[in-house]
Protein backbone atom coordinates (compact mmCIF):
# COMPACT_ATOMS: atom_id res chain seq x y z
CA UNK A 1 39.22 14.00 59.34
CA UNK A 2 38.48 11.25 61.60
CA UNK A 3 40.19 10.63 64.77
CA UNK A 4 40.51 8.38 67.85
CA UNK A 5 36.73 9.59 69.95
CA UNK A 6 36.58 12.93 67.13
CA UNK A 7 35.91 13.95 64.06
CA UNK A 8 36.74 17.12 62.56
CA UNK A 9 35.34 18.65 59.65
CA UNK A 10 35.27 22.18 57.49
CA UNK A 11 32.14 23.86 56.00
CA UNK A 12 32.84 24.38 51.96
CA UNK A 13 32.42 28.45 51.65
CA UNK A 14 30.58 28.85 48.05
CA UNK A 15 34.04 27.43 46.73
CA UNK A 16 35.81 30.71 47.71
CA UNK A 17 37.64 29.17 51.27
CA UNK A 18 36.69 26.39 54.16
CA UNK A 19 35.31 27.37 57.07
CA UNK A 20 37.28 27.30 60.69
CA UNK A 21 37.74 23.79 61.92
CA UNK A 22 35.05 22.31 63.55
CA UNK A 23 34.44 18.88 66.00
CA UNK A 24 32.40 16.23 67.61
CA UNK A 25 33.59 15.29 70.35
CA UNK A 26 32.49 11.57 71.70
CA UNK A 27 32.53 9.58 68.48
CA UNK A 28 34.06 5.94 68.97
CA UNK A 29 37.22 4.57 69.32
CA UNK A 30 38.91 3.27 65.81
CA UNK A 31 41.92 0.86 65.57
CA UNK A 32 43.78 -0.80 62.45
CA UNK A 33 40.78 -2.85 61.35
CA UNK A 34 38.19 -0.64 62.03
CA UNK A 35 36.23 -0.19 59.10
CA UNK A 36 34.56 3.72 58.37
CA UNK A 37 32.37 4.65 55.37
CA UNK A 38 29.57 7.24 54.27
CA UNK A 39 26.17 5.02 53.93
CA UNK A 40 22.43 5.96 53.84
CA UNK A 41 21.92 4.04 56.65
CA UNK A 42 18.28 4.47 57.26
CA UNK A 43 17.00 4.96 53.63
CA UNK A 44 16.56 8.92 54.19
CA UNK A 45 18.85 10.26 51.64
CA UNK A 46 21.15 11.67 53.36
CA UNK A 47 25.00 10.15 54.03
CA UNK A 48 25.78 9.53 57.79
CA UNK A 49 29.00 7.93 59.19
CA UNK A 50 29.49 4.59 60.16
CA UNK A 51 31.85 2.69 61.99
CA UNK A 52 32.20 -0.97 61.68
CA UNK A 53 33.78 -3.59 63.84
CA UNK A 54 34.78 -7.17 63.90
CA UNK A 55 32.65 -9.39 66.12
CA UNK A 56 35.77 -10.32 67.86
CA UNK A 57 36.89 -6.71 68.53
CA UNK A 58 33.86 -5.30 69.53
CA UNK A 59 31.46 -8.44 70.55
CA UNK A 60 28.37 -5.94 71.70
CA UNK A 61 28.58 -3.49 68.60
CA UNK A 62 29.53 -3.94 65.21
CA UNK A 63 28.13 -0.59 63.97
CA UNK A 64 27.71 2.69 64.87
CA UNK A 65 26.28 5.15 63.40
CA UNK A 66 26.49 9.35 63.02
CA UNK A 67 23.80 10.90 61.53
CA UNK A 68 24.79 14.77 60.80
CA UNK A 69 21.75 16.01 60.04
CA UNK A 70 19.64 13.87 62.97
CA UNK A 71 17.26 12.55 60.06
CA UNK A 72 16.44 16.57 58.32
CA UNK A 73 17.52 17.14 55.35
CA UNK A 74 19.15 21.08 55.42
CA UNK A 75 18.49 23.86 53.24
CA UNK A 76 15.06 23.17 52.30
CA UNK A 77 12.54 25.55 52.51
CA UNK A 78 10.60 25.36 56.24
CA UNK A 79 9.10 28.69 57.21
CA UNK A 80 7.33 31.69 55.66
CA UNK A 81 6.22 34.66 57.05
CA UNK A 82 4.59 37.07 54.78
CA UNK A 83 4.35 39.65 57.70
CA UNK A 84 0.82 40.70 57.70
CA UNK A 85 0.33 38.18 60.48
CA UNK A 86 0.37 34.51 59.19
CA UNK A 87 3.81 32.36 59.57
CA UNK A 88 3.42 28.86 57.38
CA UNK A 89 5.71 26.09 58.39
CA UNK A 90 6.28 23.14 56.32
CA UNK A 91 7.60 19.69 57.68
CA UNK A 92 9.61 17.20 55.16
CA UNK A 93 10.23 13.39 55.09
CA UNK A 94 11.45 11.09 52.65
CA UNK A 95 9.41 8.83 50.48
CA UNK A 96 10.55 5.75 52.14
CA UNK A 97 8.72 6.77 55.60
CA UNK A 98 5.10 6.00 52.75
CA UNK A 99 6.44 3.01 50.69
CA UNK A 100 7.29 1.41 54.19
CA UNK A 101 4.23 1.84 55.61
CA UNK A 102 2.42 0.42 52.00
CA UNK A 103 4.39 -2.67 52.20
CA UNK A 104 3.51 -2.86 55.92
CA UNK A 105 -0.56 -2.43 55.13
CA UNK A 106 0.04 -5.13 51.62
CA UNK A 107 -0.16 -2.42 49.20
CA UNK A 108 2.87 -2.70 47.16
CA UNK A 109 3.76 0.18 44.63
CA UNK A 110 2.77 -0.32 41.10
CA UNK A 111 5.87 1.92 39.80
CA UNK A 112 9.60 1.99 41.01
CA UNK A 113 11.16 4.70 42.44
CA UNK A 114 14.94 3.68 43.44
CA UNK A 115 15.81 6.03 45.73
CA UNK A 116 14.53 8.60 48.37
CA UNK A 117 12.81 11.90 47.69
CA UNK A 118 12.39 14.81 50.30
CA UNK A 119 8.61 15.38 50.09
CA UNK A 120 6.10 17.71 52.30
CA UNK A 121 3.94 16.07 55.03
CA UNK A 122 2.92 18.58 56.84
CA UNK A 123 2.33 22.42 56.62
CA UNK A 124 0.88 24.22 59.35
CA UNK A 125 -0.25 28.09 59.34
CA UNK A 126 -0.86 30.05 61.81
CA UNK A 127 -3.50 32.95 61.68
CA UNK A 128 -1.60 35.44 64.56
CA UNK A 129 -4.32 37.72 64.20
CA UNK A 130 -6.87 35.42 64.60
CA UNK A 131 -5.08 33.43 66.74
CA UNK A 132 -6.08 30.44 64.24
CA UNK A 133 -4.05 27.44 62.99
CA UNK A 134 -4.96 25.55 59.91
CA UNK A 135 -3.20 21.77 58.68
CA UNK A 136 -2.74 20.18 55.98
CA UNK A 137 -1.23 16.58 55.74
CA UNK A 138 0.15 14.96 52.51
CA UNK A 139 0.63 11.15 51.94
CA UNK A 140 2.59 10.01 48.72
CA UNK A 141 2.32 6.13 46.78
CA UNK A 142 3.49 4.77 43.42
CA UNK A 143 6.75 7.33 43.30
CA UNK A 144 8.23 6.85 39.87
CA UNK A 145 11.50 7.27 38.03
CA UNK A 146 11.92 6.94 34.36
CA UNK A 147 15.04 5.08 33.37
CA UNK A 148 14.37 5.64 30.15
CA UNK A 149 14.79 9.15 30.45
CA UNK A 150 16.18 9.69 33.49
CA UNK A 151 14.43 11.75 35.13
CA UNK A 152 11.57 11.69 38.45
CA UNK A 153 7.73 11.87 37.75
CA UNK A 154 6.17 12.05 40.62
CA UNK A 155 3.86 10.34 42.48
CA UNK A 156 0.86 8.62 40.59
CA UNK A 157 -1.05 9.29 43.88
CA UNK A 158 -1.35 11.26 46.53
CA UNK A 159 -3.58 12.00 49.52
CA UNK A 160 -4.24 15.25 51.52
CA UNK A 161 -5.49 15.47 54.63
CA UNK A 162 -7.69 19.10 55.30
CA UNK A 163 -6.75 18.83 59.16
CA UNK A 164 -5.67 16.23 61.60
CA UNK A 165 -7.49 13.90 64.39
CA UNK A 166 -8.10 15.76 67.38
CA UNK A 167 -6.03 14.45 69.65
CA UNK A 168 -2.58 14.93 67.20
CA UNK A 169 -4.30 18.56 65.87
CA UNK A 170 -4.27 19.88 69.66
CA UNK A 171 -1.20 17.99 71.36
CA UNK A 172 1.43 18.58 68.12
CA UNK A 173 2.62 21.91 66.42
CA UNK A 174 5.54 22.54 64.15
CA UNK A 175 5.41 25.91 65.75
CA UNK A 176 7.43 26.03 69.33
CA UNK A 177 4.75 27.95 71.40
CA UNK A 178 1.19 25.83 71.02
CA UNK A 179 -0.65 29.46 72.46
CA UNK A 180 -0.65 30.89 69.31
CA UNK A 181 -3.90 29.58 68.37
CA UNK A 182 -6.94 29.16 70.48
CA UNK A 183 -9.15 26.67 68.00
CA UNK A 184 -8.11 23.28 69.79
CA UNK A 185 -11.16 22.84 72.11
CA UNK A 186 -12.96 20.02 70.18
CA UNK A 187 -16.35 22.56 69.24
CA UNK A 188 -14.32 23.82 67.22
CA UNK A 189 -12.93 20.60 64.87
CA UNK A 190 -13.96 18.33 61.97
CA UNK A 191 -13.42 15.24 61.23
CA UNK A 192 -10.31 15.81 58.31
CA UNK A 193 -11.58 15.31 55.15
CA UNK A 194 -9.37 13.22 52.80
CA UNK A 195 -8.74 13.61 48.89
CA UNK A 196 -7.13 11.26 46.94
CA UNK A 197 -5.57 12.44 43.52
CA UNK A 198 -4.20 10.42 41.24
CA UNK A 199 -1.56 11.03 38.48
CA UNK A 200 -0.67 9.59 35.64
CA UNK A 201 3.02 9.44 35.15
CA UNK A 202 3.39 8.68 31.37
CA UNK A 203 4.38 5.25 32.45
CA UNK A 204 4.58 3.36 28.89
CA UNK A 205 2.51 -0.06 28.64
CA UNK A 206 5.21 -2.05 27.87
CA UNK A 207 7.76 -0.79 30.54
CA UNK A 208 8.81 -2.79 33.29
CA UNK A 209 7.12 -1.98 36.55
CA UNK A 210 6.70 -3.62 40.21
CA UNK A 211 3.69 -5.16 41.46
CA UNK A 212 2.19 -7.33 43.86
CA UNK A 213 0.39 -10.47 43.21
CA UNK A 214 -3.00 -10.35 42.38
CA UNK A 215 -3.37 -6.82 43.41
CA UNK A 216 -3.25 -5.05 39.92
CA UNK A 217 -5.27 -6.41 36.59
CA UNK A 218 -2.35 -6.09 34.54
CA UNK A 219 0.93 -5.47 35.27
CA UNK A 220 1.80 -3.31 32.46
CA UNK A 221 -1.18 -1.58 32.69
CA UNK A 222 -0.93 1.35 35.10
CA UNK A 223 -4.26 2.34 34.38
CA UNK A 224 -6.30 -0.75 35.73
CA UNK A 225 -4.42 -0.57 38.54
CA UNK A 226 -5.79 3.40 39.26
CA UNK A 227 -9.32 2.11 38.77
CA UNK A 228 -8.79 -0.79 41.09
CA UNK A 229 -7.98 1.74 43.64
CA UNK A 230 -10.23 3.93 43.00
CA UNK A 231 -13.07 1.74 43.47
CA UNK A 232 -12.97 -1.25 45.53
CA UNK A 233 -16.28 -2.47 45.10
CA UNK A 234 -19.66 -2.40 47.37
CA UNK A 235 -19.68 -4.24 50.92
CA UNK A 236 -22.90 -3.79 51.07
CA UNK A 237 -23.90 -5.11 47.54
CA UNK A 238 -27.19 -7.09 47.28
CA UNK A 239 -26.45 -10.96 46.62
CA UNK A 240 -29.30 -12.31 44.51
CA UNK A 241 -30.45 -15.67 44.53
CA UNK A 242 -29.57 -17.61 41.65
């Protein structure tokens, strides 16, 4: 229930009851024309509440936005302790945050995924005894979903990170208290080794996919385009005289 500066709202009890009545307190001022709607707003998959104005009405704002879940999806799986002494936490962000940052580098997506998917970036366990922690980071391209049979297939590749750079591995932590582990002086790191896996997706031939010009060899051939990426050529080739 939305209000003038509040909105109030019950938790759904497993269908049995709704929860006591609870409120935010500070959310903008609404009048007749005031328009208010649930919207993905920032392509995460998840609905948040937003107010729009006319120009006239409101000439320095003409949205505003609530985001319930402050950009975390709930009720996924982020912690495991298996209490011999190691806790495992994993860290979650939609697909969009990768497909952005393709489109950003040129790289466009040689299938079609239409919406967002919650995926793991990051896990992180810690070694209490040892007083170790170990990191893995995940990076996701060509998401897919079949129309055809309606269902998602994945990601035709994806790329995982054995550690992090030095500087992120030793000033970031999922886990609150960064004493817990005592291996980020830099004798003790790598340089993160990365592996790239690719998929196939049972994308058919003559299905309709995206692609960007004159990346892929053929656009219906999801294949060629794996190969491509796979191997880029040699920069250092020898160029023989003719």
């Amino acid at each position: 229930m939305i209000e003038d500066g509040k909105v109030n709202f019950w938790f759904n009890q497993s269908g049995n009851k709704w929860s006591d009545k609870q409120t935010i307190i500070g959310t903008p001022s609404i009048t007749d024309v005031s328009s208010i709607r649930f919207a993905d707003i920032y392509g995460t998959g998840l609905q948040s509440l937003v107010w729009s104005y006319n120009f006239g009405e409101q000439p320095n704002r003409n949205y505003v936005v609530l985001d319930f879940c402050g950009g975390v999806k709930p009720y996924l799986l982020n912690e495991m302790n298996n209490n011999m002494g190691s806790t495992t936490k994993v860290k979650y962000t939609p697909s969009t945050k990768f497909y952005l940052e393709d489109i950003k580098s040129n790289r466009s997506w040689v299938t079609n995924l239409p919406f967002p998917v919650q995926v793991v970036e990051k896990t992180e366990k810690i070694d209490h005894i040892s007083k170790t922690k170990l990191v893995s980071v995940y990076k996701y391209h060509h998401g897919y979903y079949s129309g055809s049979e309606r269902e998602f297939r994945g990601f035709g590749q994806v790329d995982q990170y054995d550690t992090e750079f030095f500087n992120v591995f030793v000033d970031s932590s999922l886990h609150e208290d960064s004493n817990l582990f005592i291996n980020k002086h830099k004798a003790f790191h790598i340089p993160p080794v990365l592996t790239k896996t690719w998929f196939h997706l049972g994308v058919y031939f003559d299905e309709e996919i995206l692609s960007a010009n004159n990346q892929f060899y053929d656009e219906t051939d999801m294949m060629e385009s794996y190969r491509k990426e796979f191997y880029k050529g040699d920069a250092y080739i020898f160029k023989l005289d003719d």
